[in-house]
PDB file of N, CA and C in Angstrom:
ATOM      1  N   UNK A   1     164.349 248.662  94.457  1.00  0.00           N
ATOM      2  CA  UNK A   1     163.811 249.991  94.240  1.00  0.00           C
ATOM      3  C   UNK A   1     164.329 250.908  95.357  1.00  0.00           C
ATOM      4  N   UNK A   2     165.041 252.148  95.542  1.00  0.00           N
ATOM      5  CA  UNK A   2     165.513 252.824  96.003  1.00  0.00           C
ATOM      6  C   UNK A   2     164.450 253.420  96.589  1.00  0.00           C
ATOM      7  N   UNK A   3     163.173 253.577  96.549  1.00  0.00           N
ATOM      8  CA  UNK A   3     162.348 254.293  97.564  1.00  0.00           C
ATOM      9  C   UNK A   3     162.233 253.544  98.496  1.00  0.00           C
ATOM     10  N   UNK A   4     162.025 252.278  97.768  1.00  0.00           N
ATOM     11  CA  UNK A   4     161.603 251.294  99.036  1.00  0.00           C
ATOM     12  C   UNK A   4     162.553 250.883  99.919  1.00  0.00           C
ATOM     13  N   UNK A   5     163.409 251.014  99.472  1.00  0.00           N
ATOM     14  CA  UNK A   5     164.887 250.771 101.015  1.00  0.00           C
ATOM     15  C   UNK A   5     165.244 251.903 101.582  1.00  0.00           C
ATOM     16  N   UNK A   6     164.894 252.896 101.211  1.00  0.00           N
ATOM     17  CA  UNK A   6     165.291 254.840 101.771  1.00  0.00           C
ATOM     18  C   UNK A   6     163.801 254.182 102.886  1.00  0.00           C
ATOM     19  N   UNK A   7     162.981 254.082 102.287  1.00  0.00           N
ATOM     20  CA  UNK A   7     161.843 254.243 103.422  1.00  0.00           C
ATOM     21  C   UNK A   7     162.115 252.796 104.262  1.00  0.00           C
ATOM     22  N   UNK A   8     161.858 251.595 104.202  1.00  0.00           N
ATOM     23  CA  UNK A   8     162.536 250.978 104.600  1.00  0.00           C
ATOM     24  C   UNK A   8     163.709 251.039 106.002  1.00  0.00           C
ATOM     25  N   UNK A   9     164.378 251.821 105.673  1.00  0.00           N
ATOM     26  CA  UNK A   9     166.197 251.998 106.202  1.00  0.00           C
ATOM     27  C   UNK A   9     165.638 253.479 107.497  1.00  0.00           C
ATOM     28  N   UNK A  10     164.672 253.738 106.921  1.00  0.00           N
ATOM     29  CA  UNK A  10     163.794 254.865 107.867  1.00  0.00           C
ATOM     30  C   UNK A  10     162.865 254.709 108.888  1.00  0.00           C
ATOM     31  N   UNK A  11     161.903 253.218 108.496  1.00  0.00           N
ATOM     32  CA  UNK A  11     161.557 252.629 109.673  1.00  0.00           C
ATOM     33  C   UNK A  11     162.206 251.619 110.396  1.00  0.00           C
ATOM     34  N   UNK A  12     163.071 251.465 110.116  1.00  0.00           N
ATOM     35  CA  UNK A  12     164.519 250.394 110.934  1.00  0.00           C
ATOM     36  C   UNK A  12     165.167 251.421 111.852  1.00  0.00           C
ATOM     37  N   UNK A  13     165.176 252.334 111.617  1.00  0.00           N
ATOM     38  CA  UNK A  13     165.746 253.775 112.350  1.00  0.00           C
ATOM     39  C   UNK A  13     164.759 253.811 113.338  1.00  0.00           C
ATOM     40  N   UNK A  14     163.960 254.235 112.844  1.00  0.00           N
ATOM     41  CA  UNK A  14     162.496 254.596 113.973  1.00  0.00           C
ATOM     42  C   UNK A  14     162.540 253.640 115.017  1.00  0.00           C
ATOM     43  N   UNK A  15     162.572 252.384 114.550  1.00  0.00           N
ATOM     44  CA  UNK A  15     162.086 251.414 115.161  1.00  0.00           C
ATOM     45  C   UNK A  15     163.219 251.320 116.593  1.00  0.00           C
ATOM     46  N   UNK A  16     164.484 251.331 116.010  1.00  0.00           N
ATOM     47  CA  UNK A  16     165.313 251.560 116.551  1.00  0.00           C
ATOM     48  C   UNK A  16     165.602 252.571 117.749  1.00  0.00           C
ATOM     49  N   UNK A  17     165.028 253.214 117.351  1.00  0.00           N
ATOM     50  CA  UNK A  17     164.998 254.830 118.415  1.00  0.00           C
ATOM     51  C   UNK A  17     163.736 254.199 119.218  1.00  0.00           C
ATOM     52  N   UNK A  18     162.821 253.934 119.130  1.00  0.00           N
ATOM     53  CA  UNK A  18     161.350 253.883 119.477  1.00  0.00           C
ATOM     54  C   UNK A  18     162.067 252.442 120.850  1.00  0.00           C
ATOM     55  N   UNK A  19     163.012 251.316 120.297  1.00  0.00           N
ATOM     56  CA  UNK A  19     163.453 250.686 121.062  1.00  0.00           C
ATOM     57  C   UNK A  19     163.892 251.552 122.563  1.00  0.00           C
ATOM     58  N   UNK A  20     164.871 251.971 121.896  1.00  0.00           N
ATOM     59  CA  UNK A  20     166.046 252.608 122.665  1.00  0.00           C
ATOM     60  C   UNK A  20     165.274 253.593 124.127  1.00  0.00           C
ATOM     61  N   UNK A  21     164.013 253.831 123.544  1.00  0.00           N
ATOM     62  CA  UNK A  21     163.000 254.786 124.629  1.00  0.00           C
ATOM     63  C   UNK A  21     162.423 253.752 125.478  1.00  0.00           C
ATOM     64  N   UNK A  22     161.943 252.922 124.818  1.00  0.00           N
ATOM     65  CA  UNK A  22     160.907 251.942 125.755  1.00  0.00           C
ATOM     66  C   UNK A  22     161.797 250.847 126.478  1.00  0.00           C
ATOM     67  N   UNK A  23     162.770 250.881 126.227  1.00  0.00           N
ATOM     68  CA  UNK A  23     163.800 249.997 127.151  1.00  0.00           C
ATOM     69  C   UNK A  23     164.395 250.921 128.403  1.00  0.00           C
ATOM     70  N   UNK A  24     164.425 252.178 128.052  1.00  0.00           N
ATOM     71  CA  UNK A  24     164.605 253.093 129.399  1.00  0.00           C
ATOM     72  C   UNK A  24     163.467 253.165 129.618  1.00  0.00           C
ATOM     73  N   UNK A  25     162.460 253.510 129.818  1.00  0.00           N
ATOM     74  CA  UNK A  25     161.140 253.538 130.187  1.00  0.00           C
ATOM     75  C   UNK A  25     160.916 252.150 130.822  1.00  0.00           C
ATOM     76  N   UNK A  26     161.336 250.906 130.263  1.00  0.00           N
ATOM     77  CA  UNK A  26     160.289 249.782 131.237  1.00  0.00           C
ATOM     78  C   UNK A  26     161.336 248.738 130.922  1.00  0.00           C
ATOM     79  N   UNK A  27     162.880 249.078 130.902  1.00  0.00           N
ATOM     80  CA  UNK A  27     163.429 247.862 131.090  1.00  0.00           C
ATOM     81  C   UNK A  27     163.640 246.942 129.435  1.00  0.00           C
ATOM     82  N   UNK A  28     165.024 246.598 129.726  1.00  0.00           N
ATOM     83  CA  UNK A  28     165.324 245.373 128.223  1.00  0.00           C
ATOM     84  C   UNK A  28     164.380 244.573 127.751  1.00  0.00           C
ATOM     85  N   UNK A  29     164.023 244.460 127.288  1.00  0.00           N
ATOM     86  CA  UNK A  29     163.184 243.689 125.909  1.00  0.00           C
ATOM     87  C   UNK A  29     164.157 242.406 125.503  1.00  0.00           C
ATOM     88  N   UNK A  30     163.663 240.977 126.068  1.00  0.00           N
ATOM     89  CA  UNK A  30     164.149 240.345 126.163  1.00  0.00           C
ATOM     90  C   UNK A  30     164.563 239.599 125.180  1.00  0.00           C
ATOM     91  N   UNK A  31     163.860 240.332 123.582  1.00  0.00           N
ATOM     92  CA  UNK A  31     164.310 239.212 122.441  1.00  0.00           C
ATOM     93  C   UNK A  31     163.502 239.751 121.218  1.00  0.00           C
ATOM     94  N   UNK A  32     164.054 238.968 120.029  1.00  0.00           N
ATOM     95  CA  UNK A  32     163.748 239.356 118.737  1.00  0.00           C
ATOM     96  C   UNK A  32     162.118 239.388 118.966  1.00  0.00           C
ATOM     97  N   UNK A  33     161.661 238.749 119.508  1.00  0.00           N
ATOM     98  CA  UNK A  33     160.118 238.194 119.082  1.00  0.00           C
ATOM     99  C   UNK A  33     159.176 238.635 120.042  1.00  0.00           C
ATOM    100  N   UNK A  34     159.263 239.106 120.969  1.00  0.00           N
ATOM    101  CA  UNK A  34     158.971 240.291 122.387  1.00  0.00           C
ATOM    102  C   UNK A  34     159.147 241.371 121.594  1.00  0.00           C
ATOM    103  N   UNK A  35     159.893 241.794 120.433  1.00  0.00           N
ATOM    104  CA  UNK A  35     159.989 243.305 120.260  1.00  0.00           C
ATOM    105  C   UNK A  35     159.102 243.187 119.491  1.00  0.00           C
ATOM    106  N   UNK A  36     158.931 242.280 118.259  1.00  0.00           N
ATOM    107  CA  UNK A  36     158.292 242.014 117.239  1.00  0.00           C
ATOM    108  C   UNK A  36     156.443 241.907 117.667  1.00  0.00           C
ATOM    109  N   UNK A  37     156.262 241.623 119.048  1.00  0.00           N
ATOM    110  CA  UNK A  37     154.972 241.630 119.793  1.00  0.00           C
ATOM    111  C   UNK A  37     154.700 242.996 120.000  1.00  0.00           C
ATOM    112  N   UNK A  38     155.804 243.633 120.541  1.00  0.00           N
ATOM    113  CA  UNK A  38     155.452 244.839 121.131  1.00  0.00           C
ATOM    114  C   UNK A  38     155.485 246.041 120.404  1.00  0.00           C
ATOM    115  N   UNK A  39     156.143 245.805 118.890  1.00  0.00           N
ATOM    116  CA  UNK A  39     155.978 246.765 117.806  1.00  0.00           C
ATOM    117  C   UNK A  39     154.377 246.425 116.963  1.00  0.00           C
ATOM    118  N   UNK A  40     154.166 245.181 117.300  1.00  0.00           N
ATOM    119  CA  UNK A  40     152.608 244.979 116.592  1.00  0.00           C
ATOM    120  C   UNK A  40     151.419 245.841 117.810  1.00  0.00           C
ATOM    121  N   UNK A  41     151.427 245.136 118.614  1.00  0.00           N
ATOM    122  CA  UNK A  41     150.765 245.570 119.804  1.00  0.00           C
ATOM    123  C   UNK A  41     150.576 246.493 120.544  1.00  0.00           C
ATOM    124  N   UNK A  42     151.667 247.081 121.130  1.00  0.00           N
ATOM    125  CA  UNK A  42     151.653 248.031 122.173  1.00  0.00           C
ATOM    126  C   UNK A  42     151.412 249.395 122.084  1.00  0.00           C
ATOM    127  N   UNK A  43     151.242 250.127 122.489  1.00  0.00           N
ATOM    128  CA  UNK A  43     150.666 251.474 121.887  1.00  0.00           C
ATOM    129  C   UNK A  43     151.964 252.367 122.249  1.00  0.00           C
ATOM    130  N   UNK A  44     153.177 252.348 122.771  1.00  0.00           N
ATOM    131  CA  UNK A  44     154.203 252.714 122.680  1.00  0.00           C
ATOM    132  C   UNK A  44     154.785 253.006 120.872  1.00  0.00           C
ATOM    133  N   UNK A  45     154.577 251.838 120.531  1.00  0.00           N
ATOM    134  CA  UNK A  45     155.023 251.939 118.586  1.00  0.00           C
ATOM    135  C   UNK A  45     153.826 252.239 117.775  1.00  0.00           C
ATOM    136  N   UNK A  46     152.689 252.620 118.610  1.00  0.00           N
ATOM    137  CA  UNK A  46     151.442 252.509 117.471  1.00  0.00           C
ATOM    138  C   UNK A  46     151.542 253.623 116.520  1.00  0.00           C
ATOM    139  N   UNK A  47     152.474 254.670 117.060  1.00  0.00           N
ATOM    140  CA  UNK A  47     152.258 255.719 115.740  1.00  0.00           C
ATOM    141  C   UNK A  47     153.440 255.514 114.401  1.00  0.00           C
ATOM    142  N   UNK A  48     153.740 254.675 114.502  1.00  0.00           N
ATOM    143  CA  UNK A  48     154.741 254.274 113.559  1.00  0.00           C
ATOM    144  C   UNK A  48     153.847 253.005 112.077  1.00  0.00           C
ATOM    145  N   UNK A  49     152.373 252.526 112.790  1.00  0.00           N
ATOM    146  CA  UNK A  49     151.843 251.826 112.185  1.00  0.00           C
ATOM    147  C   UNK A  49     151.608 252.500 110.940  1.00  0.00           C
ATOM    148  N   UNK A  50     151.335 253.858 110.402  1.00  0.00           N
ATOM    149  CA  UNK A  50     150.993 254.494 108.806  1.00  0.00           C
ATOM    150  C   UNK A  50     152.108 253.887 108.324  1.00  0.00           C
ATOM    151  N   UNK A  51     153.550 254.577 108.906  1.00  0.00           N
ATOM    152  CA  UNK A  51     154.438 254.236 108.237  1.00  0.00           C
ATOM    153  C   UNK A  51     154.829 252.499 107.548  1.00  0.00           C
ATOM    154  N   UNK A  52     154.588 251.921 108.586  1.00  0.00           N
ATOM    155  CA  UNK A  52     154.225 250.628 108.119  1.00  0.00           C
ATOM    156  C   UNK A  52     153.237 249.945 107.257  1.00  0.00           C
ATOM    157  N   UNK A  53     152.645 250.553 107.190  1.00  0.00           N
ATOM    158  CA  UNK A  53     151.219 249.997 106.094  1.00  0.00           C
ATOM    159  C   UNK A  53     151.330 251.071 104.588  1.00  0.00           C
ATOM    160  N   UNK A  54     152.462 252.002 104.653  1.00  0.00           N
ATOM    161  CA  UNK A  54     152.890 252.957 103.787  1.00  0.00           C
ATOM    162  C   UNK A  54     154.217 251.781 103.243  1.00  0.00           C
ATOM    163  N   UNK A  55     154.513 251.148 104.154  1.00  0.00           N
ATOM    164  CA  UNK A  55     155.505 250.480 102.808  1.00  0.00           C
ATOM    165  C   UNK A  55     155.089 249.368 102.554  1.00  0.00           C
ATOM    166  N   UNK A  56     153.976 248.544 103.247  1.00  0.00           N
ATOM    167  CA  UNK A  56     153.309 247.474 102.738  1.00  0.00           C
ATOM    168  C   UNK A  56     152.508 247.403 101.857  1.00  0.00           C
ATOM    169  N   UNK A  57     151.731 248.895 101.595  1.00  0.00           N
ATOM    170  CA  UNK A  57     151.329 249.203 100.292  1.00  0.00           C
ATOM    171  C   UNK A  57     152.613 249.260  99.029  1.00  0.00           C
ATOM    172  N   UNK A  58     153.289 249.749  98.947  1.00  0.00           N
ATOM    173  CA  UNK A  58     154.357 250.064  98.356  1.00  0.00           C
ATOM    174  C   UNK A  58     154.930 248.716  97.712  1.00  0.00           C
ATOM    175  N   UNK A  59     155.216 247.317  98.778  1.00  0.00           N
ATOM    176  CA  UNK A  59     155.450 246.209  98.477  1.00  0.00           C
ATOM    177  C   UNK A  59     154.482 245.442  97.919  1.00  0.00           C
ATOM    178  N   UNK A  60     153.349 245.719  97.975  1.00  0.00           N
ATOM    179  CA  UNK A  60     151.867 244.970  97.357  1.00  0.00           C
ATOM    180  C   UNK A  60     152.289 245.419  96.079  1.00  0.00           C
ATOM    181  N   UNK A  61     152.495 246.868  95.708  1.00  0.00           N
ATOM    182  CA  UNK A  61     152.606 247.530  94.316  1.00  0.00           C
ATOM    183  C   UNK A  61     153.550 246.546  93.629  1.00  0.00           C
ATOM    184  N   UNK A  62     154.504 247.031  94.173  1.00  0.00           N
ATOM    185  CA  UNK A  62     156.059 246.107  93.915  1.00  0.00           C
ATOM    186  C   UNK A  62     155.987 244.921  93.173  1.00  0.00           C
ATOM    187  N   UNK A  63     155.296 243.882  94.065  1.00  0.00           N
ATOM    188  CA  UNK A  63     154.917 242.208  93.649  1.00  0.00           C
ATOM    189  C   UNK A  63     153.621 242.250  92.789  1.00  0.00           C
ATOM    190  N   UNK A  64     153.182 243.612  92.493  1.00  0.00           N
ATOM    191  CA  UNK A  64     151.798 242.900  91.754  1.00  0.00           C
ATOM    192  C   UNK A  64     152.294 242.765  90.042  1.00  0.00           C
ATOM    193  N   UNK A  65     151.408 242.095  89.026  1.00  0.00           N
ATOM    194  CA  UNK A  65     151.332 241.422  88.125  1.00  0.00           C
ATOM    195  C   UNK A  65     152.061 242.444  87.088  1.00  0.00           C
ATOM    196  N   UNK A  66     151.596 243.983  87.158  1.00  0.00           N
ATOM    197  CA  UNK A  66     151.722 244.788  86.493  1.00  0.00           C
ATOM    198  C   UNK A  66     153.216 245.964  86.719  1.00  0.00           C
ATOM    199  N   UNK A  67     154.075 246.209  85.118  1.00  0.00           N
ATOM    200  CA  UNK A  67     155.007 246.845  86.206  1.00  0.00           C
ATOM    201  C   UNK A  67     155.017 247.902  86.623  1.00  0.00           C
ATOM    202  N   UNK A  68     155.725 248.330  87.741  1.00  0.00           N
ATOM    203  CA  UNK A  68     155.926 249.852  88.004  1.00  0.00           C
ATOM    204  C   UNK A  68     156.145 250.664  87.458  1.00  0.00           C
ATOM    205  N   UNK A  69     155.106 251.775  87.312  1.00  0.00           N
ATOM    206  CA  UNK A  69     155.571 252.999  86.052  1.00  0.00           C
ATOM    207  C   UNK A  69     156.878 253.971  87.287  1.00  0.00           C
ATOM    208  N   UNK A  70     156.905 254.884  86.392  1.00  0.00           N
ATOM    209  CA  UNK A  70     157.094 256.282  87.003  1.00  0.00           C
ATOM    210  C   UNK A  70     156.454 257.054  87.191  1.00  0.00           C
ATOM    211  N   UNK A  71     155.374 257.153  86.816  1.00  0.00           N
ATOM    212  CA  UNK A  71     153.845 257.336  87.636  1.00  0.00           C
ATOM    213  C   UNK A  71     153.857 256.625  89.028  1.00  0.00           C
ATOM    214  N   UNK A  72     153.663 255.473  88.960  1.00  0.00           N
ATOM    215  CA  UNK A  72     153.662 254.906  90.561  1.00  0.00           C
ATOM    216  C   UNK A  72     154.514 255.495  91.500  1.00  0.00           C
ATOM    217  N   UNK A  73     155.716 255.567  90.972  1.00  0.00           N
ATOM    218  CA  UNK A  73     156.562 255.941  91.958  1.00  0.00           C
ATOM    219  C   UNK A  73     156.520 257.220  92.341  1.00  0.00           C
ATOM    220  N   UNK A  74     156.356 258.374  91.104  1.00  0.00           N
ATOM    221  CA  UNK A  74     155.930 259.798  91.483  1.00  0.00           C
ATOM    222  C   UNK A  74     155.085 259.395  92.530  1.00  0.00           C
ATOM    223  N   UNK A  75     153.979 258.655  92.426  1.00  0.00           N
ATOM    224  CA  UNK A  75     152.833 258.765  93.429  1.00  0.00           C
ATOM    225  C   UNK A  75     152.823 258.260  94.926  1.00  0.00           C
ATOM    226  N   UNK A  76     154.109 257.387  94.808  1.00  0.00           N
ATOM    227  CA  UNK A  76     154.452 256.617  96.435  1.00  0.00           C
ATOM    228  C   UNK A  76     155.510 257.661  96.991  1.00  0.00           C
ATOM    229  N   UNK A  77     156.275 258.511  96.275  1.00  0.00           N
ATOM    230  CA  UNK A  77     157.445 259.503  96.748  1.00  0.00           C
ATOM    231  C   UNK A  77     156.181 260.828  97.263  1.00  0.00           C
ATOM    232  N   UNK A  78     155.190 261.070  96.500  1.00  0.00           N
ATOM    233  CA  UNK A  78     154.333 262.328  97.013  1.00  0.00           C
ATOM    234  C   UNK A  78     153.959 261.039  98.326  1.00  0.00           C
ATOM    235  N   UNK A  79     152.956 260.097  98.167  1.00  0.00           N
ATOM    236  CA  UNK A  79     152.535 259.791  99.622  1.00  0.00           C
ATOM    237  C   UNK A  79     153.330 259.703 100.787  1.00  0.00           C
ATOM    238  N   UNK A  80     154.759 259.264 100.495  1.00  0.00           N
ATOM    239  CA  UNK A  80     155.374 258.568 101.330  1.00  0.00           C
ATOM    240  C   UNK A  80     155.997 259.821 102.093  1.00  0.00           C
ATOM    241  N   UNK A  81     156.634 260.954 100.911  1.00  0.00           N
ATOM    242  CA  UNK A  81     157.133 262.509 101.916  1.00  0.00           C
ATOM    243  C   UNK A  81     155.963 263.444 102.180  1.00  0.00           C
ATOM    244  N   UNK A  82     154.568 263.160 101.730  1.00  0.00           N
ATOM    245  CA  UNK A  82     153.438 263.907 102.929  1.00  0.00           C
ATOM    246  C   UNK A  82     153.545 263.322 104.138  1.00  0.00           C
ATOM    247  N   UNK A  83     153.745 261.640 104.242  1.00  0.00           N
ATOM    248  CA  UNK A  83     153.728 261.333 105.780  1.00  0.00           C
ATOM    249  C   UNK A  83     154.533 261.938 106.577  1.00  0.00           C
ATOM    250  N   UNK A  84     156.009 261.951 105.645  1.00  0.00           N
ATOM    251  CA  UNK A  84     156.827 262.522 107.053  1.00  0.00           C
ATOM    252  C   UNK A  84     157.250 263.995 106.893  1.00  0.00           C
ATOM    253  N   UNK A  85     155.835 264.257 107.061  1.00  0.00           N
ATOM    254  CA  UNK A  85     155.882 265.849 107.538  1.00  0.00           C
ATOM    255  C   UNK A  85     156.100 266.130 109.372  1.00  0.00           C
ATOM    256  N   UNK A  86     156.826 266.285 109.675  1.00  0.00           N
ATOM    257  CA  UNK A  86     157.160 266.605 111.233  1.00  0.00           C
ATOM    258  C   UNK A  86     156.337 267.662 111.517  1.00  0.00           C
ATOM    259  N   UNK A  87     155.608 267.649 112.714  1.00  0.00           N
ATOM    260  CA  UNK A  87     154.763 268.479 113.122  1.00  0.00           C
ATOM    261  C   UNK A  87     154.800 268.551 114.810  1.00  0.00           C
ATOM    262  N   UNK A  88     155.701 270.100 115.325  1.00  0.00           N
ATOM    263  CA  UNK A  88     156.146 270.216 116.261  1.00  0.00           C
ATOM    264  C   UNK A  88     154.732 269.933 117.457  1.00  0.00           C
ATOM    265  N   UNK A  89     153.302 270.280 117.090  1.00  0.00           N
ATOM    266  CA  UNK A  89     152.323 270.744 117.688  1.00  0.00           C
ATOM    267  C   UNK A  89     151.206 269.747 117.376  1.00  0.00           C
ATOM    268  N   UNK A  90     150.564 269.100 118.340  1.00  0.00           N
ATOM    269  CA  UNK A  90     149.354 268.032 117.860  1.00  0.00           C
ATOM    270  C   UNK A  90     149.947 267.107 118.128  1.00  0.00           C
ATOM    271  N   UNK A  91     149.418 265.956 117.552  1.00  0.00           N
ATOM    272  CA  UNK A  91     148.961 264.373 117.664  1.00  0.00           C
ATOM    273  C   UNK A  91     149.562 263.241 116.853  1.00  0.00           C
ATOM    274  N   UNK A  92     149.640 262.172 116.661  1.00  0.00           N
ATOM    275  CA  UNK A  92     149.361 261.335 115.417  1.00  0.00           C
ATOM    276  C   UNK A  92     151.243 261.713 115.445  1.00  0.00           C
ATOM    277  N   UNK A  93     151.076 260.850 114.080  1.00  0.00           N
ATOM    278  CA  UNK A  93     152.498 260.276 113.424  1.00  0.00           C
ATOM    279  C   UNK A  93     153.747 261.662 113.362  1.00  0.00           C
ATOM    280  N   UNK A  94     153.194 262.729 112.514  1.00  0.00           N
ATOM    281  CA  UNK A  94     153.911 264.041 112.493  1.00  0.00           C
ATOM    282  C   UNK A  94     154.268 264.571 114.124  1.00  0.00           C
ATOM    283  N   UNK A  95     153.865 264.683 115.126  1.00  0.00           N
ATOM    284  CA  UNK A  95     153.919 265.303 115.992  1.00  0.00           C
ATOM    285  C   UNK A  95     154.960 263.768 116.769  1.00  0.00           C
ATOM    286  N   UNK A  96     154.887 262.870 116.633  1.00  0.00           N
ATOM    287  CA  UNK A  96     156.160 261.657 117.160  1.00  0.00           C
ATOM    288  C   UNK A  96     157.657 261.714 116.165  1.00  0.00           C
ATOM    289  N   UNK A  97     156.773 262.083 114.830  1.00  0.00           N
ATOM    290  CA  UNK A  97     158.050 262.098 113.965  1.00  0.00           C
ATOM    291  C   UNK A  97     158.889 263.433 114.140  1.00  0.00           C
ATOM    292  N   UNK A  98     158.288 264.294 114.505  1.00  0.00           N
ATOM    293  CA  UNK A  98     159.073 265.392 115.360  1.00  0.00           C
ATOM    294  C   UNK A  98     160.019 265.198 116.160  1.00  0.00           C
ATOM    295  N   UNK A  99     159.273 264.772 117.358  1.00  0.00           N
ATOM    296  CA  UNK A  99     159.758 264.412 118.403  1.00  0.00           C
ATOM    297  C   UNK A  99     161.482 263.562 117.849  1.00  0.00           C
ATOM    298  N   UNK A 100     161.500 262.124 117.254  1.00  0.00           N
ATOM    299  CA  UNK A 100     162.231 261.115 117.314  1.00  0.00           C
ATOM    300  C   UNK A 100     163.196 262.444 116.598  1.00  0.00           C
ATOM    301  N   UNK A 101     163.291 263.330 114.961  1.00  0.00           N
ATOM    302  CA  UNK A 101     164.250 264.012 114.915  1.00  0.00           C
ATOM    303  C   UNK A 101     165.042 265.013 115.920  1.00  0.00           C
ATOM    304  N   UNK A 102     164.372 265.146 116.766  1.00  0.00           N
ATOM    305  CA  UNK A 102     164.837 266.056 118.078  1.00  0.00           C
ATOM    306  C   UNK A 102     165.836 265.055 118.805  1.00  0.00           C
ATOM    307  N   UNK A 103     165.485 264.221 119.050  1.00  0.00           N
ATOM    308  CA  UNK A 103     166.288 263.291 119.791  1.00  0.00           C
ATOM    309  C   UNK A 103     167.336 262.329 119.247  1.00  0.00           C
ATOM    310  N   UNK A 104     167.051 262.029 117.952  1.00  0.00           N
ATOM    311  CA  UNK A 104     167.999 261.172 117.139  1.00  0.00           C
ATOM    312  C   UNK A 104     168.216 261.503 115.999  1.00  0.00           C
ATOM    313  N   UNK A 105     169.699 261.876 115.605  1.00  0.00           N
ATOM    314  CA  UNK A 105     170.439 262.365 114.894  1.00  0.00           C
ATOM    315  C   UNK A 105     170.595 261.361 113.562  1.00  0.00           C
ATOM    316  N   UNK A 106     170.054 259.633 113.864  1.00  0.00           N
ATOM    317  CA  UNK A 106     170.224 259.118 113.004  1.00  0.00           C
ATOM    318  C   UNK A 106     168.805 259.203 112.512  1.00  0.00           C
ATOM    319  N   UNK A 107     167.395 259.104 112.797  1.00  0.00           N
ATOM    320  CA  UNK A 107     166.555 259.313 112.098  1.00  0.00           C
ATOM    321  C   UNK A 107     166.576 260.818 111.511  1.00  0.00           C
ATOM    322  N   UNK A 108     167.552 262.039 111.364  1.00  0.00           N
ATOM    323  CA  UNK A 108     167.471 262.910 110.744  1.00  0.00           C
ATOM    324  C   UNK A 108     168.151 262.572 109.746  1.00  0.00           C
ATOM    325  N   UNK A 109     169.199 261.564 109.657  1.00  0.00           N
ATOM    326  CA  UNK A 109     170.206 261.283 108.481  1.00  0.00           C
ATOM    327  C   UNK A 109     169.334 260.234 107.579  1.00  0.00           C
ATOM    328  N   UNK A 110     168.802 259.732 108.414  1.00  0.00           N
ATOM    329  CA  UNK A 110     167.999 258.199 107.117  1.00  0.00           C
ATOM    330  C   UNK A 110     166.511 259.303 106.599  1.00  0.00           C
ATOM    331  N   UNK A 111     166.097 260.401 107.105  1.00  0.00           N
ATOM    332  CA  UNK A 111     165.455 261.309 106.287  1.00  0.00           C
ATOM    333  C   UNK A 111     165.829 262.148 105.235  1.00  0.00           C
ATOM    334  N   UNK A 112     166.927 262.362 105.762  1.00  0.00           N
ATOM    335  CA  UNK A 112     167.646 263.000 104.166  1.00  0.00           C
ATOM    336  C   UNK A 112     167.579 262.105 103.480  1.00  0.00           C
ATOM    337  N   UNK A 113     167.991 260.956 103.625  1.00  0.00           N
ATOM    338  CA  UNK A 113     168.229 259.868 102.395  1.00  0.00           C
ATOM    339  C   UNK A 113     166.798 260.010 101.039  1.00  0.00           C
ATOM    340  N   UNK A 114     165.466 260.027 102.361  1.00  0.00           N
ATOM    341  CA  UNK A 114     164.557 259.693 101.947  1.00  0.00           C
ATOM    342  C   UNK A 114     164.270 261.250 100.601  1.00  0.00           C
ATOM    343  N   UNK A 115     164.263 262.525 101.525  1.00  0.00           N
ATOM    344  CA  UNK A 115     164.557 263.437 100.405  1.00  0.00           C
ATOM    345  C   UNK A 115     164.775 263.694  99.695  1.00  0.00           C
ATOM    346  N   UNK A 116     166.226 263.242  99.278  1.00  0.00           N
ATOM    347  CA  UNK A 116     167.218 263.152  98.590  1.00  0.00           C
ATOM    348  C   UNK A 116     167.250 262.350  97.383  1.00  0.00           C
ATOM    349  N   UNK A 117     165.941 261.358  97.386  1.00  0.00           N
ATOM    350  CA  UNK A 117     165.024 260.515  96.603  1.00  0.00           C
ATOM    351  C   UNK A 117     165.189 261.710  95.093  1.00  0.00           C
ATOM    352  N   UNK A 118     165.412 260.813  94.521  1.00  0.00           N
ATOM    353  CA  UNK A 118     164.845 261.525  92.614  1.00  0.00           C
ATOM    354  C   UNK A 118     164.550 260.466  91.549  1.00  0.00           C
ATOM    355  N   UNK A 119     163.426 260.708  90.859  1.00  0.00           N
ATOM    356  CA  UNK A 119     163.447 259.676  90.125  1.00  0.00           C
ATOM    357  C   UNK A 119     164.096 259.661  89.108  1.00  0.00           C
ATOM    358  N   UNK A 120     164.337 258.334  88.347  1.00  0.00           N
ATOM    359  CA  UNK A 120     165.626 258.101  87.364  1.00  0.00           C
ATOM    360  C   UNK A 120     164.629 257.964  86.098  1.00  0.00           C
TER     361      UNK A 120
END
């Protein structure tokens, strides 16, 4: 499903950038499974958690019994582009997802992707 790898391919980005900060900030991250701790855990990645539970919903949909309309998907493309509303001012997920497009040129490109979304 093409939403789900646009969004997907968007928190691999994030995650990526979100690396790239906290390794200047406090030093290399010594391994797959230290990052994998410190993206569950640490409050450095915690605002990235919607986004994560935004595609784990998405994958629950995916695998369940019943199939995916185009209804569903209208309805995961409205949830999924209210989240990433960038919000220069405030708190929470929008006001980081700001931030990371200011600084990384590739989470502005894996957002177009996500935009750029239409259903078939």
């Amino acid at each position: 499903m093409a939403l789900r790898e646009a969004f997907l391919e968007l928190h691999k980005t994030l995650l990526e950038s979100e690396r790239v900060g906290y390794e200047q900030a406090f030093g290399t991250i010594p391994s797959p499974g230290a990052f994998l701790q410190l993206t569950i855990k640490d409050p450095w990645f915690a605002w990235l958690r919607p986004l994560s539970e935004f595609i784990t919903s998405l994958d629950e949909r995916v695998e369940a019994e019943e199939p995916v309309t185009n209804e569903d998907v209208k309805t995961y493309m409205t949830r999924g582009r209210a989240l990433l509303t960038p919000e220069e001012a405030g708190q929470g997920f929008g006001k980081h997802y700001f931030d990371a497009m200011q600084r990384d040129p590739d989470v502005i490109l894996a957002n177009e992707r996500v935009a750029k979304l239409r259903l078939v």
